[in-house]
N, C-alpha and C. Protein backbone atom coordinates (compact mmCIF):
# COMPACT_ATOMS: atom_id res chain seq x y z
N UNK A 1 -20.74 -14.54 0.20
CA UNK A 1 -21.50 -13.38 0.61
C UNK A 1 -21.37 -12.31 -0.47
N UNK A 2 -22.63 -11.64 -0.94
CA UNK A 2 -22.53 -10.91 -1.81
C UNK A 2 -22.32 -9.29 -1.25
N UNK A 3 -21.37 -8.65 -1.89
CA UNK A 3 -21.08 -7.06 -0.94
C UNK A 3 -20.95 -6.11 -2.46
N UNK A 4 -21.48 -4.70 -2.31
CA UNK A 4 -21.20 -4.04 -3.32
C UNK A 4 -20.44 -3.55 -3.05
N UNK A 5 -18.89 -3.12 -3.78
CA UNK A 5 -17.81 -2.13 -3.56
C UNK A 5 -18.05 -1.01 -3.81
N UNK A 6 -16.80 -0.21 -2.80
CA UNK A 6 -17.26 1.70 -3.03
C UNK A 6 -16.72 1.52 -3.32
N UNK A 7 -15.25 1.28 -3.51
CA UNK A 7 -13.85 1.67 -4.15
C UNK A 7 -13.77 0.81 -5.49
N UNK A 8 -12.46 1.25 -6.13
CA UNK A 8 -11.48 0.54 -6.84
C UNK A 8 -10.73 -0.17 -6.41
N UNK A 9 -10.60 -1.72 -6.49
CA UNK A 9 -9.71 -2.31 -5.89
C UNK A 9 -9.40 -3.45 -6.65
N UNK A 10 -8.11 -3.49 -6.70
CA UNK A 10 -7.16 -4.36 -7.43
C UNK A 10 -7.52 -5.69 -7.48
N UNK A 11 -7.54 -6.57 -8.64
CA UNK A 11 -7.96 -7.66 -8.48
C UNK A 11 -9.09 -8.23 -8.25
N UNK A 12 -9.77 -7.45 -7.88
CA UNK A 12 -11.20 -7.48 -6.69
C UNK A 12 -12.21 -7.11 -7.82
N UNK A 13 -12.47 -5.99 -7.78
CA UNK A 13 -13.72 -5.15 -9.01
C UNK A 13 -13.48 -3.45 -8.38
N UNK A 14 -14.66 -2.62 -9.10
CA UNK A 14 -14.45 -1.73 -9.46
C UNK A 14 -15.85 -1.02 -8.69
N UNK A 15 -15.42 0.21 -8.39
CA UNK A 15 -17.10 0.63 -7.61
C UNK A 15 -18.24 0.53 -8.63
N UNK A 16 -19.19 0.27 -7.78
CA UNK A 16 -20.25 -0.46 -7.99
C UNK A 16 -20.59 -1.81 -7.93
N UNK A 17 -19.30 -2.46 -8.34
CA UNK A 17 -19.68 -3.88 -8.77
C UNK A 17 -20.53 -4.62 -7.83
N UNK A 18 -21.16 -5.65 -7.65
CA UNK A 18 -21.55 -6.38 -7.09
C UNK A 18 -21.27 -7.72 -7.03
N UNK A 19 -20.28 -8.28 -5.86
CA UNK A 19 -18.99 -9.27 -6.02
C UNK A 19 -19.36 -10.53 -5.09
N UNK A 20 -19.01 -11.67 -5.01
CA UNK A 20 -18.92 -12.98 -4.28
C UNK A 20 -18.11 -12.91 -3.52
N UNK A 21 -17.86 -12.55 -2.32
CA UNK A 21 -16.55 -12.82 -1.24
C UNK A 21 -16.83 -13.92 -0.28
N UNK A 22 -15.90 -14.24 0.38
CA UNK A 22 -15.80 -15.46 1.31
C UNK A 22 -16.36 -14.19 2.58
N UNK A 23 -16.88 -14.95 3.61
CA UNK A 23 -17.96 -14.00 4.67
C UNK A 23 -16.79 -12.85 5.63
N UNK A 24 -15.68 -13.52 5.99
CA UNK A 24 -14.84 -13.07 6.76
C UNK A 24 -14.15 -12.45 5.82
N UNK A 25 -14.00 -12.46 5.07
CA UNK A 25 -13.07 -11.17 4.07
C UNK A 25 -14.16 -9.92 4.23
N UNK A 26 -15.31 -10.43 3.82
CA UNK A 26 -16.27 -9.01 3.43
C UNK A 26 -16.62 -8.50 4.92
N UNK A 27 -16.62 -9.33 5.79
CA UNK A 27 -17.05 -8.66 7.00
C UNK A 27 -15.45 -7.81 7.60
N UNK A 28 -14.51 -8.74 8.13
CA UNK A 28 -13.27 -8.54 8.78
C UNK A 28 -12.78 -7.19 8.06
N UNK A 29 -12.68 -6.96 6.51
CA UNK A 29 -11.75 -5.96 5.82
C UNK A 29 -12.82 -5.13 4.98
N UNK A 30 -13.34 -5.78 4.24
CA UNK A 30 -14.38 -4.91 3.24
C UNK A 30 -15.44 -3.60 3.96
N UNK A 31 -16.19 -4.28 4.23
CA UNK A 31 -17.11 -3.60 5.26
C UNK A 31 -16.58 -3.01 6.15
N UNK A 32 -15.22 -3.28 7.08
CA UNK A 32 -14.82 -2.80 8.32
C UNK A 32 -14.10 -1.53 7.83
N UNK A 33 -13.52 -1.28 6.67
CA UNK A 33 -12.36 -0.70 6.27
C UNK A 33 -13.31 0.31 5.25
N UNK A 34 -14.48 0.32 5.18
CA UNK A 34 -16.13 1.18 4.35
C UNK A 34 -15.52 1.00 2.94
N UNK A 35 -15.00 0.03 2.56
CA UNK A 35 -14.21 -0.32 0.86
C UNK A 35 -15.71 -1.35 0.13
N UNK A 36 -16.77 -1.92 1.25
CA UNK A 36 -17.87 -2.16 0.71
C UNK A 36 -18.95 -2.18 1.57
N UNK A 37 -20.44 -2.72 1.20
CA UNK A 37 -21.79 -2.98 1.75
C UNK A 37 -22.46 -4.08 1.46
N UNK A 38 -22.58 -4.34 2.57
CA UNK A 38 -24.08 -5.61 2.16
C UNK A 38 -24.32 -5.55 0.79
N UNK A 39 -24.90 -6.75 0.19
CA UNK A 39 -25.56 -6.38 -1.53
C UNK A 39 -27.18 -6.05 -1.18
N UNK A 40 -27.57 -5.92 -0.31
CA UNK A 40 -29.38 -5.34 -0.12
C UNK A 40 -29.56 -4.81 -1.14
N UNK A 41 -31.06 -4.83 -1.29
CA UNK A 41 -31.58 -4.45 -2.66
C UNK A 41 -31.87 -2.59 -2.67
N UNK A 42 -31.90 -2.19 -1.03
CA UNK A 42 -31.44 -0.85 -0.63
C UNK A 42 -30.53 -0.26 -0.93
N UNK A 43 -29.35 -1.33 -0.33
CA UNK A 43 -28.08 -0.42 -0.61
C UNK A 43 -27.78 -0.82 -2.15
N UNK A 44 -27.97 -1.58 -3.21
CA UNK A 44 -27.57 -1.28 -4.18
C UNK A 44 -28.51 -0.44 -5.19
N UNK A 45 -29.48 -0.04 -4.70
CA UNK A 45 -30.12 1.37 -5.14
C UNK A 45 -29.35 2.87 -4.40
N UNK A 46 -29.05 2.97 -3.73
CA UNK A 46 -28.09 3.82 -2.72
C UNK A 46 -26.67 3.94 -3.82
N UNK A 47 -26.45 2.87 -4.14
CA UNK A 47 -24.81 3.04 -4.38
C UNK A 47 -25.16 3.45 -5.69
N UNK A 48 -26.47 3.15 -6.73
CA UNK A 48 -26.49 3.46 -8.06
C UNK A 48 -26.62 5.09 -7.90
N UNK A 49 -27.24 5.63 -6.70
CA UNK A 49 -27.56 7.18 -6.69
C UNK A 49 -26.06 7.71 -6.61
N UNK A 50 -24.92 7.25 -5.40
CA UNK A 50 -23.96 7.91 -5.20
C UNK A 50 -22.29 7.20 -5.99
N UNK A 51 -23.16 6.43 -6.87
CA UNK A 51 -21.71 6.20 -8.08
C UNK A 51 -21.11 6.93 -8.24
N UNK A 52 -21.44 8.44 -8.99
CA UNK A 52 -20.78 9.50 -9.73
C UNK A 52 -19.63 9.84 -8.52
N UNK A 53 -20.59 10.42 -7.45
CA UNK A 53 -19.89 11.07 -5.77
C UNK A 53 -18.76 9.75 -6.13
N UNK A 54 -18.99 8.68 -5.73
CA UNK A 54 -17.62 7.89 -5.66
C UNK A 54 -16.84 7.75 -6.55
N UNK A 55 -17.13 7.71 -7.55
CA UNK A 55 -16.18 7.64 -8.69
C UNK A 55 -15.61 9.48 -9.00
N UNK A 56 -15.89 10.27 -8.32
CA UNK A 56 -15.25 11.39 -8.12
C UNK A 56 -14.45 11.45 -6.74
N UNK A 57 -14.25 10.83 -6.17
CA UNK A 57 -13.58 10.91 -4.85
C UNK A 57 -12.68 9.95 -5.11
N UNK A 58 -12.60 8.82 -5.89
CA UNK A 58 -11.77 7.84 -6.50
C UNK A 58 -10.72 8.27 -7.13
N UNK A 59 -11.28 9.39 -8.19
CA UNK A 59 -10.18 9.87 -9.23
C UNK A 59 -9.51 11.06 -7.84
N UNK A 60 -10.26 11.48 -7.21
CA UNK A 60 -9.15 12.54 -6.00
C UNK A 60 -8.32 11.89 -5.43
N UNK A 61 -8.69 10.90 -5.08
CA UNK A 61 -7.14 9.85 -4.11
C UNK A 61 -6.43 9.34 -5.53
N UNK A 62 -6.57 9.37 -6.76
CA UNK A 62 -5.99 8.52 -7.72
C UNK A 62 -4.66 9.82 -8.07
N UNK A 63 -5.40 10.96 -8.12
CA UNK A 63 -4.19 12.40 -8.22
C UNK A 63 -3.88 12.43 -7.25
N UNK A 64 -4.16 12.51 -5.77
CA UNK A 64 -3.10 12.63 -4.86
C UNK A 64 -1.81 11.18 -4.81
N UNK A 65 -2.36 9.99 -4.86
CA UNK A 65 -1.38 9.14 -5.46
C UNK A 65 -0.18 9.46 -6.78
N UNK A 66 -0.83 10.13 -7.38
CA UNK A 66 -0.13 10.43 -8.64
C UNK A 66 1.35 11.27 -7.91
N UNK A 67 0.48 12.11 -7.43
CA UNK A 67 1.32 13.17 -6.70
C UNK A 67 2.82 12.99 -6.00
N UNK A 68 2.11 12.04 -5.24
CA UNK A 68 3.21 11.39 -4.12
C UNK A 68 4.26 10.09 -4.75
N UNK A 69 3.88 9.32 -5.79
CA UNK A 69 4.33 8.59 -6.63
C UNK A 69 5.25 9.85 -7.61
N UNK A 70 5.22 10.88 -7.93
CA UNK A 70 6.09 11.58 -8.31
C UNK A 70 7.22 12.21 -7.72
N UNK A 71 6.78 12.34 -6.24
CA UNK A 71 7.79 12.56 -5.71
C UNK A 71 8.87 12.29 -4.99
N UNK A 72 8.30 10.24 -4.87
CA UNK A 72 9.22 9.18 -4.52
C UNK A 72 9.62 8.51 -5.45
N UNK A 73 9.14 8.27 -6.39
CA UNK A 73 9.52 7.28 -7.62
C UNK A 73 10.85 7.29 -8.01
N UNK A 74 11.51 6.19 -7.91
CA UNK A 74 12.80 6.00 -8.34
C UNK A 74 13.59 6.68 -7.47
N UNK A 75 13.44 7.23 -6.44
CA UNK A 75 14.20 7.71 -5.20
C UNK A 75 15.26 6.53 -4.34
N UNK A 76 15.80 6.72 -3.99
CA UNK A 76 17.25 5.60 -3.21
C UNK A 76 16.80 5.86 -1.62
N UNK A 77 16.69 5.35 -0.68
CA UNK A 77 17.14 5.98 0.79
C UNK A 77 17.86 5.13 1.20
N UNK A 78 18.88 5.18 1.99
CA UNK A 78 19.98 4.64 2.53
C UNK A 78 19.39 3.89 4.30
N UNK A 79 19.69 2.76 4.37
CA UNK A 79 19.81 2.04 5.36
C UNK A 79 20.70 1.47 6.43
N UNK A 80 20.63 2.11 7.54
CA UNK A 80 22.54 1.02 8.22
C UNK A 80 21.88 0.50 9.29
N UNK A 81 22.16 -0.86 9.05
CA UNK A 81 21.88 -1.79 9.98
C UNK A 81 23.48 -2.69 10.30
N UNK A 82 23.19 -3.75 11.45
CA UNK A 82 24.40 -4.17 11.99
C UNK A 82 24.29 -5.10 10.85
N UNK A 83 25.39 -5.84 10.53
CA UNK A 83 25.42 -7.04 9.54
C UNK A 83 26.34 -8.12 10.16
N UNK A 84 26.47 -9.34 9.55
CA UNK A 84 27.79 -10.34 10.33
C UNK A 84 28.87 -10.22 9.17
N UNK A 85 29.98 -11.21 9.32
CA UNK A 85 31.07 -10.98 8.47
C UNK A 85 30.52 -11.26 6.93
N UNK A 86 29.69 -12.32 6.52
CA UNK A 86 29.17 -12.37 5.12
C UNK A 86 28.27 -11.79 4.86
N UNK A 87 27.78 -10.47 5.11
CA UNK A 87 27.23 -9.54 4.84
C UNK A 87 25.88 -9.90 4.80
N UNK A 88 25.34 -10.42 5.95
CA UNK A 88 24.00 -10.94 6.31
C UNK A 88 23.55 -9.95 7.58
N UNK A 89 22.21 -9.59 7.54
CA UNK A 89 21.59 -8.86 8.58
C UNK A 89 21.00 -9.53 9.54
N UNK A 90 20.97 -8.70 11.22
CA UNK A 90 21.15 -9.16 12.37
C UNK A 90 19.30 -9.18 11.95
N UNK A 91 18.19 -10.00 11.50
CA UNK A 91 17.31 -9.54 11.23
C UNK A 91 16.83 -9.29 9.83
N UNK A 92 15.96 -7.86 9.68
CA UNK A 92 15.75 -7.66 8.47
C UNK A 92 14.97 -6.26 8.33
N UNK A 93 14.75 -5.63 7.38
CA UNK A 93 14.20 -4.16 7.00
C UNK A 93 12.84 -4.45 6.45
N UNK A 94 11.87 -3.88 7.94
CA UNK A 94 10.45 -4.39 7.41
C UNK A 94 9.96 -3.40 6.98
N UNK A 95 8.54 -3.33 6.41
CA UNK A 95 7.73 -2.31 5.85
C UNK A 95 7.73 -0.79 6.78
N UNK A 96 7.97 -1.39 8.06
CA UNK A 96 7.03 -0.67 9.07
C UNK A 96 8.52 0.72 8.78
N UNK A 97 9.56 0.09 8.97
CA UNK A 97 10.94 0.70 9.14
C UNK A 97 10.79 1.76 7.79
N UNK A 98 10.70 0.99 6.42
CA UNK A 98 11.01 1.52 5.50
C UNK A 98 9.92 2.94 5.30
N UNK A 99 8.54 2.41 6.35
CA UNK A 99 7.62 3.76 5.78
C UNK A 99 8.34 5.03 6.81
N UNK A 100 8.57 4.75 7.66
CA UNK A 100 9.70 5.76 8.96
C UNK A 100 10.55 6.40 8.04
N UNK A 101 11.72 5.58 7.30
CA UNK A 101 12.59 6.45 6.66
C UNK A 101 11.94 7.23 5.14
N UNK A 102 11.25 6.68 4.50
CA UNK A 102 10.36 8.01 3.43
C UNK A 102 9.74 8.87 4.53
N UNK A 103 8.99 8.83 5.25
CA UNK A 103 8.62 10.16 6.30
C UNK A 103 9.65 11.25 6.71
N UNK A 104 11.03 10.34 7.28
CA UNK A 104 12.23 10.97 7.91
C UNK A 104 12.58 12.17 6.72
N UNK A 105 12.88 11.34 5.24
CA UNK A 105 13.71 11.49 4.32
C UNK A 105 12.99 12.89 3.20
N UNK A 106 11.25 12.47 3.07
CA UNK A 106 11.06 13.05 2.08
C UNK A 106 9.27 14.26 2.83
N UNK A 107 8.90 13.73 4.26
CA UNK A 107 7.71 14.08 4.67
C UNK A 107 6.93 13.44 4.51
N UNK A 108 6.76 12.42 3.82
CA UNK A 108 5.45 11.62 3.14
C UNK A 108 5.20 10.52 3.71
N UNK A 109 3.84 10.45 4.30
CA UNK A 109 3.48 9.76 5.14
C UNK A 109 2.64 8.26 4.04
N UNK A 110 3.11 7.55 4.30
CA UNK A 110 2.68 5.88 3.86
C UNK A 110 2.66 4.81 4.25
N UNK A 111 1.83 4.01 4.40
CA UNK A 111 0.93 3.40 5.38
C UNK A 111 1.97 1.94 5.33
N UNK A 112 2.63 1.11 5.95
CA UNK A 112 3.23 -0.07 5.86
C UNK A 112 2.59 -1.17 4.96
N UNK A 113 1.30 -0.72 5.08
CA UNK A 113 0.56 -2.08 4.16
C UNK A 113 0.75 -1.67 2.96
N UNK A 114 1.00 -0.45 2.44
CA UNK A 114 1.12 0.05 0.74
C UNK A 114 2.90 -0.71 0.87
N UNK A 115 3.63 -0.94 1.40
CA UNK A 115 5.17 -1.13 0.86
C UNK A 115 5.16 -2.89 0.94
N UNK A 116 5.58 -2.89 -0.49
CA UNK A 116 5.74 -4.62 -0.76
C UNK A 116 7.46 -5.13 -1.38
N UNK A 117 8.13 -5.13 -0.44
CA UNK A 117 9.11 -5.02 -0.76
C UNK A 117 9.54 -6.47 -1.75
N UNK A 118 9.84 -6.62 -2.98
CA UNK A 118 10.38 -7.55 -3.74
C UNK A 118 10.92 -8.78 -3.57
N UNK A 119 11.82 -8.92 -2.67
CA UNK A 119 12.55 -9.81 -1.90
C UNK A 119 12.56 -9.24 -0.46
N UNK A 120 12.73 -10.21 0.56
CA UNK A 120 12.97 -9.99 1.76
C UNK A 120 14.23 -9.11 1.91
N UNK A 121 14.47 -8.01 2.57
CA UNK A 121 15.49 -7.98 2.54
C UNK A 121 16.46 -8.05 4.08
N UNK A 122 17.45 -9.22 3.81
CA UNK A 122 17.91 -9.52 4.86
C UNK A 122 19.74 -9.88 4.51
N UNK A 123 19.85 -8.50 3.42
CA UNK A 123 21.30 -8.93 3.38
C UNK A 123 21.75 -7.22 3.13
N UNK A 124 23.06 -7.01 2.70
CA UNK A 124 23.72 -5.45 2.62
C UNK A 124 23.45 -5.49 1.21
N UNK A 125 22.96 -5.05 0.52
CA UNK A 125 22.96 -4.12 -1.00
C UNK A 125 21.42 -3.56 -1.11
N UNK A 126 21.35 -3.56 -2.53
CA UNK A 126 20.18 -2.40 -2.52
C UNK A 126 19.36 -3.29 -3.00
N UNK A 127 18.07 -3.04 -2.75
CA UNK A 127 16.84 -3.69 -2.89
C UNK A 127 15.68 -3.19 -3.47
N UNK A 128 14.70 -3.19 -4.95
CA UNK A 128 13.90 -2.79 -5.19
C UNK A 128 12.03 -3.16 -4.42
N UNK A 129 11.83 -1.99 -3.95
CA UNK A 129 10.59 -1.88 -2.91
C UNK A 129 9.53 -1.29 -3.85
N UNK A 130 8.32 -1.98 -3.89
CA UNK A 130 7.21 -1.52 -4.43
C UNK A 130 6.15 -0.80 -3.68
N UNK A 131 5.92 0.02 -4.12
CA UNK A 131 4.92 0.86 -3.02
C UNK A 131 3.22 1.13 -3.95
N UNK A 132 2.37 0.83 -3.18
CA UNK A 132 0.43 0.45 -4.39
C UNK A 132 0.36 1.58 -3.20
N UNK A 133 0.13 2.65 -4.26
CA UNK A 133 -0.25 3.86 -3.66
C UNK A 133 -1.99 4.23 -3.86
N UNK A 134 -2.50 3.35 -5.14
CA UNK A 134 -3.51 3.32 -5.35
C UNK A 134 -3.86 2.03 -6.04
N UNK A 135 -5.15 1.69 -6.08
CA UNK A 135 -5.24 0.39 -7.16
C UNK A 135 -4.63 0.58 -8.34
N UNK A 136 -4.37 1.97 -8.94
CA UNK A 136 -4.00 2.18 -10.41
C UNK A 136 -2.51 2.87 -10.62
N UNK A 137 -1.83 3.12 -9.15
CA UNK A 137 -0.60 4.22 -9.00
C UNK A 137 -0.04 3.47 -8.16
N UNK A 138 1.03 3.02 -8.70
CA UNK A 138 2.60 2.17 -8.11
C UNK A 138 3.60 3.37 -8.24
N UNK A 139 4.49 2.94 -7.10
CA UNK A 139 5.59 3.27 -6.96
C UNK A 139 6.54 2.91 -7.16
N UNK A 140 8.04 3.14 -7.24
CA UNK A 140 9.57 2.25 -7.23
C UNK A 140 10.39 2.91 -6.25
N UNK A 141 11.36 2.45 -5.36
CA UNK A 141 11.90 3.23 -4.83
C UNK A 141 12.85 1.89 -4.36
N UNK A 142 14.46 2.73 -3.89
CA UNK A 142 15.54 1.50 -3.98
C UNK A 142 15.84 1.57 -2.61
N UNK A 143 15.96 0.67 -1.88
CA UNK A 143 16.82 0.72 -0.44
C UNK A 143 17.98 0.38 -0.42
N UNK A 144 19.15 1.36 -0.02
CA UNK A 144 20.53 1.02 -0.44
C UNK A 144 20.54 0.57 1.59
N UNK A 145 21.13 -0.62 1.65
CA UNK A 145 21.29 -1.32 3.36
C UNK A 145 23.17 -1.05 3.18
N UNK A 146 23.11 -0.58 4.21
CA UNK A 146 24.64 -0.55 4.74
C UNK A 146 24.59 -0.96 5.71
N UNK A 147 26.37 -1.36 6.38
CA UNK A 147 26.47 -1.67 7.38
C UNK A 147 26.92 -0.63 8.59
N UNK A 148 26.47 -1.01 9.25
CA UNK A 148 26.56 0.19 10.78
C UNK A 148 27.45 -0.06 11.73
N UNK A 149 28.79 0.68 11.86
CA UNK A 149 29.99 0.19 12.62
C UNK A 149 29.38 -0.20 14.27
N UNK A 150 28.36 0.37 14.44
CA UNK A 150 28.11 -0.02 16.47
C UNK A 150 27.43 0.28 16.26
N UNK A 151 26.40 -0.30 17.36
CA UNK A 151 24.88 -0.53 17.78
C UNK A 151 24.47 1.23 17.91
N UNK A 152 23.24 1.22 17.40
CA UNK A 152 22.75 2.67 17.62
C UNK A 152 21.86 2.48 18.72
């Protein structure tokens, strides 16, 4: 199925493009999520008028990324979870957790699907977490996991 993109997106193409997707990608996420459109011979006269508009609203989320990537980058937050005697977790520290503690820690609100954490992490030490704040603005940030004397 052919769909034109509004956005910038990784791997994918670049606004404007006009791309080949499998039907349920472009319908389920593309289209649902307004990241693209049908390829009609309408809408890709439409998207040639409002390129500039998008590619100016692109570079605005690309500086507010910038922004927020400056003010987490290379930041530590500390984790205590229960562990067993070989320092294995009851479980594990998912995205959802880790976007809670940058909110708790720093105010900054980030979506679980932006945090790709490196390795699973399902043991006590520190762990490097990647955060795609934009197609073009990554993050780094370390999760130090401790262990937690009793159940909270």
């Amino acid at each position: 199925m052919k769909v034109i993109l509004l956005e910038n997106l990784k791997r994918i193409g670049s606004i404007g493009d006009v791309i080949d997707v499998r039907r349920g990608f472009a319908r389920n996420f593309l289209i649902a999520n307004k990241k693209a459109l049908y390829a009609s011979k309408e809408n890709i006269r439409e998207v040639e008028k409002i390129k500039s508009e998008l590619s100016r609203k692109d570079n605005e989320k690309k500086q507010d990324a910038k922004k927020i990537a400056e003010k987490i980058n290379k930041k530590e937050f500390d984790v205590k979870k229960l562990s067993t005697e070989n320092n294995e977790l009851y479980g594990s520290v998912k995205p959802t957790e880790i976007s809670k503690l940058i909110f708790e820690n720093s105010n900054i609100e980030i979506r679980p699907s932006m945090i790709q954490p490196i390795k699973e992490i399902k043991s006590l030490g520190k762990f490097i977490v990647k955060i795609s704040l934009h197609s073009e603005v990554d993050a780094e940030i370390t999760i130090n996991v401790e262990t937690a004397e009793t159940i909270q």
